[in-house]
PDB file of N, CA and C in Angstrom:
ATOM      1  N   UNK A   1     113.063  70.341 105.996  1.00  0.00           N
ATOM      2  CA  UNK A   1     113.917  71.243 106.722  1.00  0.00           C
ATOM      3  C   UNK A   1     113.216  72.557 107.049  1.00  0.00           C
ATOM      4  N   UNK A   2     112.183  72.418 106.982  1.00  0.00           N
ATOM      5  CA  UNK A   2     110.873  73.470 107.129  1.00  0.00           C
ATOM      6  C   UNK A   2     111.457  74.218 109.031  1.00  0.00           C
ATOM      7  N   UNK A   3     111.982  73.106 109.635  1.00  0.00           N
ATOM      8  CA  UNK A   3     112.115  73.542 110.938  1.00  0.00           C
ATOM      9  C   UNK A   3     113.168  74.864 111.154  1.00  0.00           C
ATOM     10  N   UNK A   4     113.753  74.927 110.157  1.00  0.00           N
ATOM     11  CA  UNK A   4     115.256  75.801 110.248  1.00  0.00           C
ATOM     12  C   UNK A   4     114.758  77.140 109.994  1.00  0.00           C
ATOM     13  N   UNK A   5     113.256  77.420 109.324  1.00  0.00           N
ATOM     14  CA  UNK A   5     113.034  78.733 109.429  1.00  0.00           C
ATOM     15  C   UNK A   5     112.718  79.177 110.180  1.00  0.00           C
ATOM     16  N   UNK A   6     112.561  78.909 111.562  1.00  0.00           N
ATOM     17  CA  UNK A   6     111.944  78.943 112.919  1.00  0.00           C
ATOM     18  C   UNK A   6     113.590  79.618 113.334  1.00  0.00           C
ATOM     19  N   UNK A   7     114.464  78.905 113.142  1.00  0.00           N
ATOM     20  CA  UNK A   7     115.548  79.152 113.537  1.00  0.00           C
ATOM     21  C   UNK A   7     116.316  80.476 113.326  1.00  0.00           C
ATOM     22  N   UNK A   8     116.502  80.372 111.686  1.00  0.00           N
ATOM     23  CA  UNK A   8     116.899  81.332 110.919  1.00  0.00           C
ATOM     24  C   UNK A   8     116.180  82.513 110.264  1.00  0.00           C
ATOM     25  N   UNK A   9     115.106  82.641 110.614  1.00  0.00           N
ATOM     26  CA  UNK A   9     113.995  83.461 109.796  1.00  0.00           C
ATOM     27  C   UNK A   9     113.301  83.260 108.456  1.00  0.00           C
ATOM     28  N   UNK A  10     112.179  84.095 108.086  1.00  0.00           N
ATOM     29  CA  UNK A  10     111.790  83.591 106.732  1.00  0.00           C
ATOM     30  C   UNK A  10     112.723  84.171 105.569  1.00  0.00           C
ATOM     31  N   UNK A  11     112.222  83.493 104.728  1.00  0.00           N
ATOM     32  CA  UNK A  11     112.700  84.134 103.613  1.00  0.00           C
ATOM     33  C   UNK A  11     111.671  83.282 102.651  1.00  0.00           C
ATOM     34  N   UNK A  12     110.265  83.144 103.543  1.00  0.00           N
ATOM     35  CA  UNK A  12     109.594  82.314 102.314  1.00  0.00           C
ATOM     36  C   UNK A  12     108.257  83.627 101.795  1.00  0.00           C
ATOM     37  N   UNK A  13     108.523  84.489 101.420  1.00  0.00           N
ATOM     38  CA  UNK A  13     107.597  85.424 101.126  1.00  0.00           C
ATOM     39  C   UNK A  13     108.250  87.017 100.667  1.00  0.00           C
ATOM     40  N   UNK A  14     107.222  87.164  99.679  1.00  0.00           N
ATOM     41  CA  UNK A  14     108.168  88.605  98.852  1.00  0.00           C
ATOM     42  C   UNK A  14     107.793  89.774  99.904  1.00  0.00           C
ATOM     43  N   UNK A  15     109.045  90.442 100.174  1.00  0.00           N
ATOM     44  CA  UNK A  15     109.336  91.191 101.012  1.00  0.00           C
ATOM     45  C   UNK A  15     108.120  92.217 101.078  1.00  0.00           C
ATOM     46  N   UNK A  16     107.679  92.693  99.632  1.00  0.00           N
ATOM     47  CA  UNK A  16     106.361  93.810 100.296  1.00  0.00           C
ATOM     48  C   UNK A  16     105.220  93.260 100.886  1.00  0.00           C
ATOM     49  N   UNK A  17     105.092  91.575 101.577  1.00  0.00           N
ATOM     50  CA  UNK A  17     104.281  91.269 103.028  1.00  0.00           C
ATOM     51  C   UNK A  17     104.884  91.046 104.019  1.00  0.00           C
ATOM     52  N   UNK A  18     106.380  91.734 104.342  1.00  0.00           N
ATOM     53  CA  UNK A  18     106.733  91.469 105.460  1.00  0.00           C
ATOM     54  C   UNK A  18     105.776  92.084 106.644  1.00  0.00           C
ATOM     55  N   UNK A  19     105.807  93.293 106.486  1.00  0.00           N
ATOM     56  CA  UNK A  19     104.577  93.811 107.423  1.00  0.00           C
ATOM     57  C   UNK A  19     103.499  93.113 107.433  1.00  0.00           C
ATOM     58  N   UNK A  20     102.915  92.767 106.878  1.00  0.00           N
ATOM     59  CA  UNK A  20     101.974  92.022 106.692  1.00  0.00           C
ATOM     60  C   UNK A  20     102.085  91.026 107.544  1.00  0.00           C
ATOM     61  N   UNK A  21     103.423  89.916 107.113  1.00  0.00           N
ATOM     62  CA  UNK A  21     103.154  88.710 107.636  1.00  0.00           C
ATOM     63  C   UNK A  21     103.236  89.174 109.136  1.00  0.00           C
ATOM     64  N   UNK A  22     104.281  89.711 109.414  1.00  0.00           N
ATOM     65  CA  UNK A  22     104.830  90.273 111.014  1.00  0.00           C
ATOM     66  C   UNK A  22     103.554  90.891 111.921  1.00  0.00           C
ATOM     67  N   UNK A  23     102.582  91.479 111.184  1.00  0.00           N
ATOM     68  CA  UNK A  23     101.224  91.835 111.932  1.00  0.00           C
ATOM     69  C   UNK A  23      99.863  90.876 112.203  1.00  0.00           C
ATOM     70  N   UNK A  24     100.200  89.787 111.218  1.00  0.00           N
ATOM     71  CA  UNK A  24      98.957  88.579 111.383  1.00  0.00           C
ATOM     72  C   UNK A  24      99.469  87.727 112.332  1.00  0.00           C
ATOM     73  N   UNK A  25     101.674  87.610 112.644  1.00  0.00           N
ATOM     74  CA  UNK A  25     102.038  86.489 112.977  1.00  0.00           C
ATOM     75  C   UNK A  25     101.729  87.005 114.770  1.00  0.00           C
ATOM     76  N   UNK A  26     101.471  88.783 114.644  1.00  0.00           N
ATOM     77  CA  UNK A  26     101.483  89.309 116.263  1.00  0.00           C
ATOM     78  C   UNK A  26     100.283  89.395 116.956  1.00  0.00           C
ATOM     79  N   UNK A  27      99.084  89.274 115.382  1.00  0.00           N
ATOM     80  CA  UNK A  27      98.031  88.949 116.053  1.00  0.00           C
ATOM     81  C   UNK A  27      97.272  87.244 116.307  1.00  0.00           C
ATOM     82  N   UNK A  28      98.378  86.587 115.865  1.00  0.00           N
ATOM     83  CA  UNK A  28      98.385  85.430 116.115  1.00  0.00           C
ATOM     84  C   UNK A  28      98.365  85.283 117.477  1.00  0.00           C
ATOM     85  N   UNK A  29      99.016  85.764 117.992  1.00  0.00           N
ATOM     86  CA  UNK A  29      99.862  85.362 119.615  1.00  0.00           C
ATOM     87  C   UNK A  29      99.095  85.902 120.448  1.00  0.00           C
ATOM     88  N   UNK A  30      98.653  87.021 120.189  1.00  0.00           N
ATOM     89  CA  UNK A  30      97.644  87.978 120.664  1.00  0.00           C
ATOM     90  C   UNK A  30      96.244  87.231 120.653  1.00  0.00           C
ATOM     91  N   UNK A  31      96.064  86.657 120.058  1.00  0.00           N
ATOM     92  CA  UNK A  31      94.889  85.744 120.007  1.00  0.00           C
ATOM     93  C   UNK A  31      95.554  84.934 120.698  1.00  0.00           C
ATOM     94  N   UNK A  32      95.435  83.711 120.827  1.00  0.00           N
ATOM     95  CA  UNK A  32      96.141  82.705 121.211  1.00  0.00           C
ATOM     96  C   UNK A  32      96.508  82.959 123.137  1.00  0.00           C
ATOM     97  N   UNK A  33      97.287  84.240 123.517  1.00  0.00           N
ATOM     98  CA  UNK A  33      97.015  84.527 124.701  1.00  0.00           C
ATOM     99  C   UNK A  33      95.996  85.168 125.530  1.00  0.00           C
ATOM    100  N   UNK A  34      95.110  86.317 124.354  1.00  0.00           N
ATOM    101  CA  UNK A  34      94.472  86.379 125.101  1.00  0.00           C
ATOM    102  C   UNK A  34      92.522  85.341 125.144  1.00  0.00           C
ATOM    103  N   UNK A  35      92.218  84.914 124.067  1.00  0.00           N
ATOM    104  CA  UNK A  35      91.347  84.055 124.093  1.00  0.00           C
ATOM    105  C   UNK A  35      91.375  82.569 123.951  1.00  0.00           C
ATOM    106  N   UNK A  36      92.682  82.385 123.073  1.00  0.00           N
ATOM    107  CA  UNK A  36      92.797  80.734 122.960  1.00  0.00           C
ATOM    108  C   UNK A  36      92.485  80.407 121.605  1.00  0.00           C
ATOM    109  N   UNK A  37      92.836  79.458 121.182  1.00  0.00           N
ATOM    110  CA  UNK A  37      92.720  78.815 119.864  1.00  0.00           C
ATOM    111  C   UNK A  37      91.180  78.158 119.674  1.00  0.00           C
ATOM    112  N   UNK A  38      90.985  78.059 121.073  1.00  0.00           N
ATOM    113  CA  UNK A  38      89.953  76.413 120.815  1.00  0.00           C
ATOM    114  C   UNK A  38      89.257  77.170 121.833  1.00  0.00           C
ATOM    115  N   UNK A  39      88.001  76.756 121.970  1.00  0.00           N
ATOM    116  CA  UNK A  39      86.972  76.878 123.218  1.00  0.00           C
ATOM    117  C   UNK A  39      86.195  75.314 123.747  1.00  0.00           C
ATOM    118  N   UNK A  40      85.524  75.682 124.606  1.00  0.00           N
ATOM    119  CA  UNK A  40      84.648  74.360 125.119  1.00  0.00           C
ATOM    120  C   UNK A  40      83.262  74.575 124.224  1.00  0.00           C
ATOM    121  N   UNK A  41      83.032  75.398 124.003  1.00  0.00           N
ATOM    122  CA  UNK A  41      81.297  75.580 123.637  1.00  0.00           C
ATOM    123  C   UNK A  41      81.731  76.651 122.068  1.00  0.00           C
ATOM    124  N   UNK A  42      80.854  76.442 121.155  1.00  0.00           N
ATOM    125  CA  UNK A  42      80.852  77.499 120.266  1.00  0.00           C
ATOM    126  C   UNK A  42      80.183  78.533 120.327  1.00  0.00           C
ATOM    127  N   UNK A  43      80.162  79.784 119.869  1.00  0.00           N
ATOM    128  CA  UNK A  43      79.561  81.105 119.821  1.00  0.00           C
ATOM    129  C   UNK A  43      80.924  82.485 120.068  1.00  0.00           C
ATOM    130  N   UNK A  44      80.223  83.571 119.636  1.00  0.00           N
ATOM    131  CA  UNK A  44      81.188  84.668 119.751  1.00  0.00           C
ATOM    132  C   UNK A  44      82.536  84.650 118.732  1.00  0.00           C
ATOM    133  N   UNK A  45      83.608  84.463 119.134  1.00  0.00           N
ATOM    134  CA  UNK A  45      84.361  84.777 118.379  1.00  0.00           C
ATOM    135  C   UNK A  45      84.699  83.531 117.941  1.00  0.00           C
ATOM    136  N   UNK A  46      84.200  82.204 118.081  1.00  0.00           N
ATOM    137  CA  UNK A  46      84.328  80.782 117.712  1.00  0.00           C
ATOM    138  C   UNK A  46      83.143  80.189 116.797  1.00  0.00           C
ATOM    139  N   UNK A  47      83.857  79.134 115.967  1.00  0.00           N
ATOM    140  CA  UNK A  47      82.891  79.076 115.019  1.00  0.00           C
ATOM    141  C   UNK A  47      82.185  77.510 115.785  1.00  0.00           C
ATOM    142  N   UNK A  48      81.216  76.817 114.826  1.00  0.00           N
ATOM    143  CA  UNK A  48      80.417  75.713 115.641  1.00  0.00           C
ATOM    144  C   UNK A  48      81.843  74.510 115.612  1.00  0.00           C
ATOM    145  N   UNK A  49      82.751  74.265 114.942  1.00  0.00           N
ATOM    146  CA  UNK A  49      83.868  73.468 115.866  1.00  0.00           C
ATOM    147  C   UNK A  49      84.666  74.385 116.906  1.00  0.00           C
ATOM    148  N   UNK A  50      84.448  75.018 117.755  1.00  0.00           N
ATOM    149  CA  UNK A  50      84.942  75.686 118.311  1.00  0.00           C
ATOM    150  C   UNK A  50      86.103  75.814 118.529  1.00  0.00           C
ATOM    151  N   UNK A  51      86.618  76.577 116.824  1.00  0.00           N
ATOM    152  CA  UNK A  51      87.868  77.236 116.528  1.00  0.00           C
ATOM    153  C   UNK A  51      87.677  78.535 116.267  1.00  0.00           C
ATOM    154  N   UNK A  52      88.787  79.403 116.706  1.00  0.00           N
ATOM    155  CA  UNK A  52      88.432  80.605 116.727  1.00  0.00           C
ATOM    156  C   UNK A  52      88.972  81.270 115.121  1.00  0.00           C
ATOM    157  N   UNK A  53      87.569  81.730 114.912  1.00  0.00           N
ATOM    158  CA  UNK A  53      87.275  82.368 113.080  1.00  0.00           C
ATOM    159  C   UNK A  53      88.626  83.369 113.088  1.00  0.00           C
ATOM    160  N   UNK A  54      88.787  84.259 113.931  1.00  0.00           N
ATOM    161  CA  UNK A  54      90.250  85.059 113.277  1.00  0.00           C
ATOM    162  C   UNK A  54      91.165  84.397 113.057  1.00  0.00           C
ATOM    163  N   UNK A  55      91.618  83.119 113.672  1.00  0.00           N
ATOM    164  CA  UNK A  55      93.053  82.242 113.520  1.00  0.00           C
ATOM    165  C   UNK A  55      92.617  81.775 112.200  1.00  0.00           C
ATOM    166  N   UNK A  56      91.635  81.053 112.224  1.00  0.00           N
ATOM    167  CA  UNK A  56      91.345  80.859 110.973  1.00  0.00           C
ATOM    168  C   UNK A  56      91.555  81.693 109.549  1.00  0.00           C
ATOM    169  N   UNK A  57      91.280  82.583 110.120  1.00  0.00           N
ATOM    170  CA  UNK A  57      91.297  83.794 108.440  1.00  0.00           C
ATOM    171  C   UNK A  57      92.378  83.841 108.270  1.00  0.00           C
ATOM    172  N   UNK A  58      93.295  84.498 109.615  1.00  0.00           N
ATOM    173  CA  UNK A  58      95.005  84.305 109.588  1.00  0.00           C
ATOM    174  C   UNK A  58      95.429  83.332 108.574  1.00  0.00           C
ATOM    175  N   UNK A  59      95.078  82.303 109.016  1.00  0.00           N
ATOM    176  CA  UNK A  59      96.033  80.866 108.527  1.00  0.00           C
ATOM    177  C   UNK A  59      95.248  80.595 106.728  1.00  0.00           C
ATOM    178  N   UNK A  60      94.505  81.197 106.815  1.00  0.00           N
ATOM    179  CA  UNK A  60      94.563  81.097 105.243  1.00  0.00           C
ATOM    180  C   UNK A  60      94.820  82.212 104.147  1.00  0.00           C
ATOM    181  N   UNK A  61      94.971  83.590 104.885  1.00  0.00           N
ATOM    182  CA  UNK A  61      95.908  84.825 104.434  1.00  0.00           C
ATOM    183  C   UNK A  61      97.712  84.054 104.661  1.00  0.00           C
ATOM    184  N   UNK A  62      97.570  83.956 105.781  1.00  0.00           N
ATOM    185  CA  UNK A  62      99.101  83.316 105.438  1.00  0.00           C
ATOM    186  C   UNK A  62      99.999  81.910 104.656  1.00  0.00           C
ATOM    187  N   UNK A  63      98.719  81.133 104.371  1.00  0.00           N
ATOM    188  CA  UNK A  63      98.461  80.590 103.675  1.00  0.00           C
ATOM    189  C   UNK A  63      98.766  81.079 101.689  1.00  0.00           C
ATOM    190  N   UNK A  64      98.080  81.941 101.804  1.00  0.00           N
ATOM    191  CA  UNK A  64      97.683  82.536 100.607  1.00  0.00           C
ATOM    192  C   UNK A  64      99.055  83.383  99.612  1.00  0.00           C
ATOM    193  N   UNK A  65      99.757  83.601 101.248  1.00  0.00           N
ATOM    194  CA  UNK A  65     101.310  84.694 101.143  1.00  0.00           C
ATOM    195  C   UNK A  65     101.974  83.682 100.776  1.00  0.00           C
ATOM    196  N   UNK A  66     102.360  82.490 101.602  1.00  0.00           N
ATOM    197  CA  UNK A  66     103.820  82.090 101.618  1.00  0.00           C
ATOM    198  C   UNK A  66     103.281  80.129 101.700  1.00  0.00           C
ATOM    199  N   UNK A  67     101.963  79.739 101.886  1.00  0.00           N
ATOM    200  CA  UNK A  67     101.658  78.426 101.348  1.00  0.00           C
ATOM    201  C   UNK A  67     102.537  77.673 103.204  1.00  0.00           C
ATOM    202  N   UNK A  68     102.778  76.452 103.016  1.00  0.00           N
ATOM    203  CA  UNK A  68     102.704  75.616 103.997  1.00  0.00           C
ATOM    204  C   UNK A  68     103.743  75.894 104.696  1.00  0.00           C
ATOM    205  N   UNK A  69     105.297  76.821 103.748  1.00  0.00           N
ATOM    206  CA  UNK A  69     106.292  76.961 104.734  1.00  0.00           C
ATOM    207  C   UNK A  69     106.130  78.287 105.889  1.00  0.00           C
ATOM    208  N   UNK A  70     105.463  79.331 105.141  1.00  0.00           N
ATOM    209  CA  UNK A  70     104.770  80.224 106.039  1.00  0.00           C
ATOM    210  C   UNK A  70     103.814  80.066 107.058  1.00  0.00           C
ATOM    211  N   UNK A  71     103.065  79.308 106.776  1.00  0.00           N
ATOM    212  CA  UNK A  71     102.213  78.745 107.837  1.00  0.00           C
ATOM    213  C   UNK A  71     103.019  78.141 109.121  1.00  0.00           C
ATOM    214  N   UNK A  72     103.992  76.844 109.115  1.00  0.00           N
ATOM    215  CA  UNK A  72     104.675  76.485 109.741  1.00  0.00           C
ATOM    216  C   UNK A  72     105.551  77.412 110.382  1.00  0.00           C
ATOM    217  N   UNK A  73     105.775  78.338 109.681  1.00  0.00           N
ATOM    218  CA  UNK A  73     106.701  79.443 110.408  1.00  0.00           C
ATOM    219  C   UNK A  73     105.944  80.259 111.430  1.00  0.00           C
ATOM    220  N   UNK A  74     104.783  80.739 110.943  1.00  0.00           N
ATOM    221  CA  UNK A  74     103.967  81.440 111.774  1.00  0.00           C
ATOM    222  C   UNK A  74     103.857  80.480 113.666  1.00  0.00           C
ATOM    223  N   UNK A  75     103.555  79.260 112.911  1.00  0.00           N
ATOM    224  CA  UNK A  75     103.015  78.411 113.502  1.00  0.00           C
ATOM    225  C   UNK A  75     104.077  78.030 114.884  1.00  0.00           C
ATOM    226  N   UNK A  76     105.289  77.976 114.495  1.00  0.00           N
ATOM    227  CA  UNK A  76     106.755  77.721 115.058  1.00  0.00           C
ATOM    228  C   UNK A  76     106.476  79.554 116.129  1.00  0.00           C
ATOM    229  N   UNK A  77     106.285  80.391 115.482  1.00  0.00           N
ATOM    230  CA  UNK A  77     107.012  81.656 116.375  1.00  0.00           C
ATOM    231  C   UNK A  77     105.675  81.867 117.598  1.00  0.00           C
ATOM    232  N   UNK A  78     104.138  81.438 117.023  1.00  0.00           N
ATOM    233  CA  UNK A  78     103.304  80.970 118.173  1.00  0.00           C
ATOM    234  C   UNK A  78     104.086  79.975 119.319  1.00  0.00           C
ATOM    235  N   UNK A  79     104.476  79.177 118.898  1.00  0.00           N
ATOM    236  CA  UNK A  79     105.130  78.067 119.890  1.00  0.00           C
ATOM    237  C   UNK A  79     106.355  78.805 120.965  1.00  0.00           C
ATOM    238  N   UNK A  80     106.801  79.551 120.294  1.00  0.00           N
ATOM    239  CA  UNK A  80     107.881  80.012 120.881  1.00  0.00           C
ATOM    240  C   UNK A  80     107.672  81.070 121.623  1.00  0.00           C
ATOM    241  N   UNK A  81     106.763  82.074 121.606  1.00  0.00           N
ATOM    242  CA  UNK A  81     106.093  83.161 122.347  1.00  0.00           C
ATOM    243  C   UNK A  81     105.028  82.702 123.153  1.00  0.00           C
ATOM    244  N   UNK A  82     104.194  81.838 122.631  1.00  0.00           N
ATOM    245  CA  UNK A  82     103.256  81.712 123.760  1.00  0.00           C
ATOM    246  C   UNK A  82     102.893  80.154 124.203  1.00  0.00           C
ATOM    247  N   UNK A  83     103.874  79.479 123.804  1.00  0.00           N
ATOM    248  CA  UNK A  83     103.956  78.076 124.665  1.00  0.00           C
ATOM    249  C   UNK A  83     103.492  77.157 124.162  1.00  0.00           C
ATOM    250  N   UNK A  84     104.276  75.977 123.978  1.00  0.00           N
ATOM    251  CA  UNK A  84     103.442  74.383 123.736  1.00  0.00           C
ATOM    252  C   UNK A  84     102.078  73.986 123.206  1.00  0.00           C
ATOM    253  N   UNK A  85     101.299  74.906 124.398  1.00  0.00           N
ATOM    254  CA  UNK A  85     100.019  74.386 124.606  1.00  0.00           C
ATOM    255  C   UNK A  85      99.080  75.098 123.450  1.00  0.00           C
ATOM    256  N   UNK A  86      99.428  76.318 123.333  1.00  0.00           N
ATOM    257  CA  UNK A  86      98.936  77.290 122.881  1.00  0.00           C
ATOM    258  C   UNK A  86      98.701  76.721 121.342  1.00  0.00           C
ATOM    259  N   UNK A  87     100.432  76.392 121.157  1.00  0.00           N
ATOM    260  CA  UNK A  87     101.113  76.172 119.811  1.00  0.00           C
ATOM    261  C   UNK A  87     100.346  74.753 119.176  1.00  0.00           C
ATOM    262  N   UNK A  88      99.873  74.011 120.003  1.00  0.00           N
ATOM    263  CA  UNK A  88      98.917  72.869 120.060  1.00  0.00           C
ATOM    264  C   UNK A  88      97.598  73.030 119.589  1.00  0.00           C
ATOM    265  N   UNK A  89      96.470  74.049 119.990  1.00  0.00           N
ATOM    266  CA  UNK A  89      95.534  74.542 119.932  1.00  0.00           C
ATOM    267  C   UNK A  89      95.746  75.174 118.763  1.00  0.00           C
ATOM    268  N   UNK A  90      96.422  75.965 118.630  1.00  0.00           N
ATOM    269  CA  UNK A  90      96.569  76.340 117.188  1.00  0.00           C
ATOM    270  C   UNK A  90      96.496  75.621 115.995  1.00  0.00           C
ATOM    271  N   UNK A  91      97.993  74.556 115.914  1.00  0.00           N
ATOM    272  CA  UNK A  91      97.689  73.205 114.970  1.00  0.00           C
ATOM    273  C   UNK A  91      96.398  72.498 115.214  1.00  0.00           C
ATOM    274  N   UNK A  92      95.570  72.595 115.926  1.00  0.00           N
ATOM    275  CA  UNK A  92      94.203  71.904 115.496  1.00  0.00           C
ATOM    276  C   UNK A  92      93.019  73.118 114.810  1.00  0.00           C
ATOM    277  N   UNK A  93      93.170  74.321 115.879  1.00  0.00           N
ATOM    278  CA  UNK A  93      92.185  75.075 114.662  1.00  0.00           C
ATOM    279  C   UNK A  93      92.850  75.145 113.489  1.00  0.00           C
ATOM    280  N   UNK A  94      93.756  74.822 113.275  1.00  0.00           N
ATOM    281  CA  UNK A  94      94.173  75.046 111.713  1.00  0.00           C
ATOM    282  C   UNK A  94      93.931  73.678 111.124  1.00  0.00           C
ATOM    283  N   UNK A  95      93.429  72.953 111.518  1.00  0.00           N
ATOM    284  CA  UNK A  95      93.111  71.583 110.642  1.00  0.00           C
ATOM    285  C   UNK A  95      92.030  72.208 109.214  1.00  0.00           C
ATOM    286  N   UNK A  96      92.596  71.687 108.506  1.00  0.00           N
ATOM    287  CA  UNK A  96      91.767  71.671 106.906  1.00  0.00           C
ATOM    288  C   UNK A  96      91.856  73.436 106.464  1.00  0.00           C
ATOM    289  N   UNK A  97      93.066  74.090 107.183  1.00  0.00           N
ATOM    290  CA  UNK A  97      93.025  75.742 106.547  1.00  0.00           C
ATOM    291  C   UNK A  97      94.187  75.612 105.631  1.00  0.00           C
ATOM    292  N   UNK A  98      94.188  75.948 104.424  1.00  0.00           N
ATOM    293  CA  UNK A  98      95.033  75.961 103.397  1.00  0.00           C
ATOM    294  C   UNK A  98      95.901  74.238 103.202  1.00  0.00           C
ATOM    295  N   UNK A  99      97.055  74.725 103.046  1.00  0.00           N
ATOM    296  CA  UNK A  99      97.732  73.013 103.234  1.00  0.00           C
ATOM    297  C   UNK A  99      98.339  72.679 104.555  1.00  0.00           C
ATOM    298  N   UNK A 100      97.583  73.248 105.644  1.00  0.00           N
ATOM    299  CA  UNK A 100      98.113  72.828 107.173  1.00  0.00           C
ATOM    300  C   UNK A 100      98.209  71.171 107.145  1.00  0.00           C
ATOM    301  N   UNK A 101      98.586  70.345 107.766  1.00  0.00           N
ATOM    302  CA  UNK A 101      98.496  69.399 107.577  1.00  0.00           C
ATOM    303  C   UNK A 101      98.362  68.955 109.542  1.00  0.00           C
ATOM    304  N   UNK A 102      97.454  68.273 110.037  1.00  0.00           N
ATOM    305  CA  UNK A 102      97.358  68.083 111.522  1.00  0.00           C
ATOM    306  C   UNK A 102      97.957  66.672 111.504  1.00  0.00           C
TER     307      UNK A 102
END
């Protein structure tokens, strides 16, 4: 029922990382629109699977906060701000970051 926090908000993390989570989940999106999750070629802000290293760090700080239901949540409010596709690219750079599961 992991989906209902998408719905209803979190409540999977102790309140002194709300800021926290709310600033990784904005630079989530922020990534995500303005460079992309994934690239064609590696280098720069992408690592040699060409996933981009900040989503990465993200997803295992948020990881670290609130474990797989936080992640999914993060993961859900990407989908919902910056689209399908985006939200797609994301679930694959997050393959093998904390307990993401692809």
């Amino acid at each position: 029922m992991w989906f209902l926090s998408g719905i209803f908000g979190p409540k999977l993390y102790p309140s002194e990382n709300n800021r926290e989570v709310a600033d990784l989940i904005a630079a989530l999106i922020k990534i995500g629109k303005t460079d992309d999750f994934l690239s064609e070629r590696p280098g720069g802000v992408f690592n040699a699977q060409m996933r981009h290293n900040e989503a990465i760090r993200i997803g295992r700080r948020l990881d670290e906060i609130g474990g797989l239901p936080l992640m999914q949540y993060a993961y859900n409010q990407v989908r919902r701000k910056a689209g399908k596709l985006l939200a797609s690219h994301l679930e694959y750079a997050w393959d093998d970051v904390g307990h993401w599961e692809h």
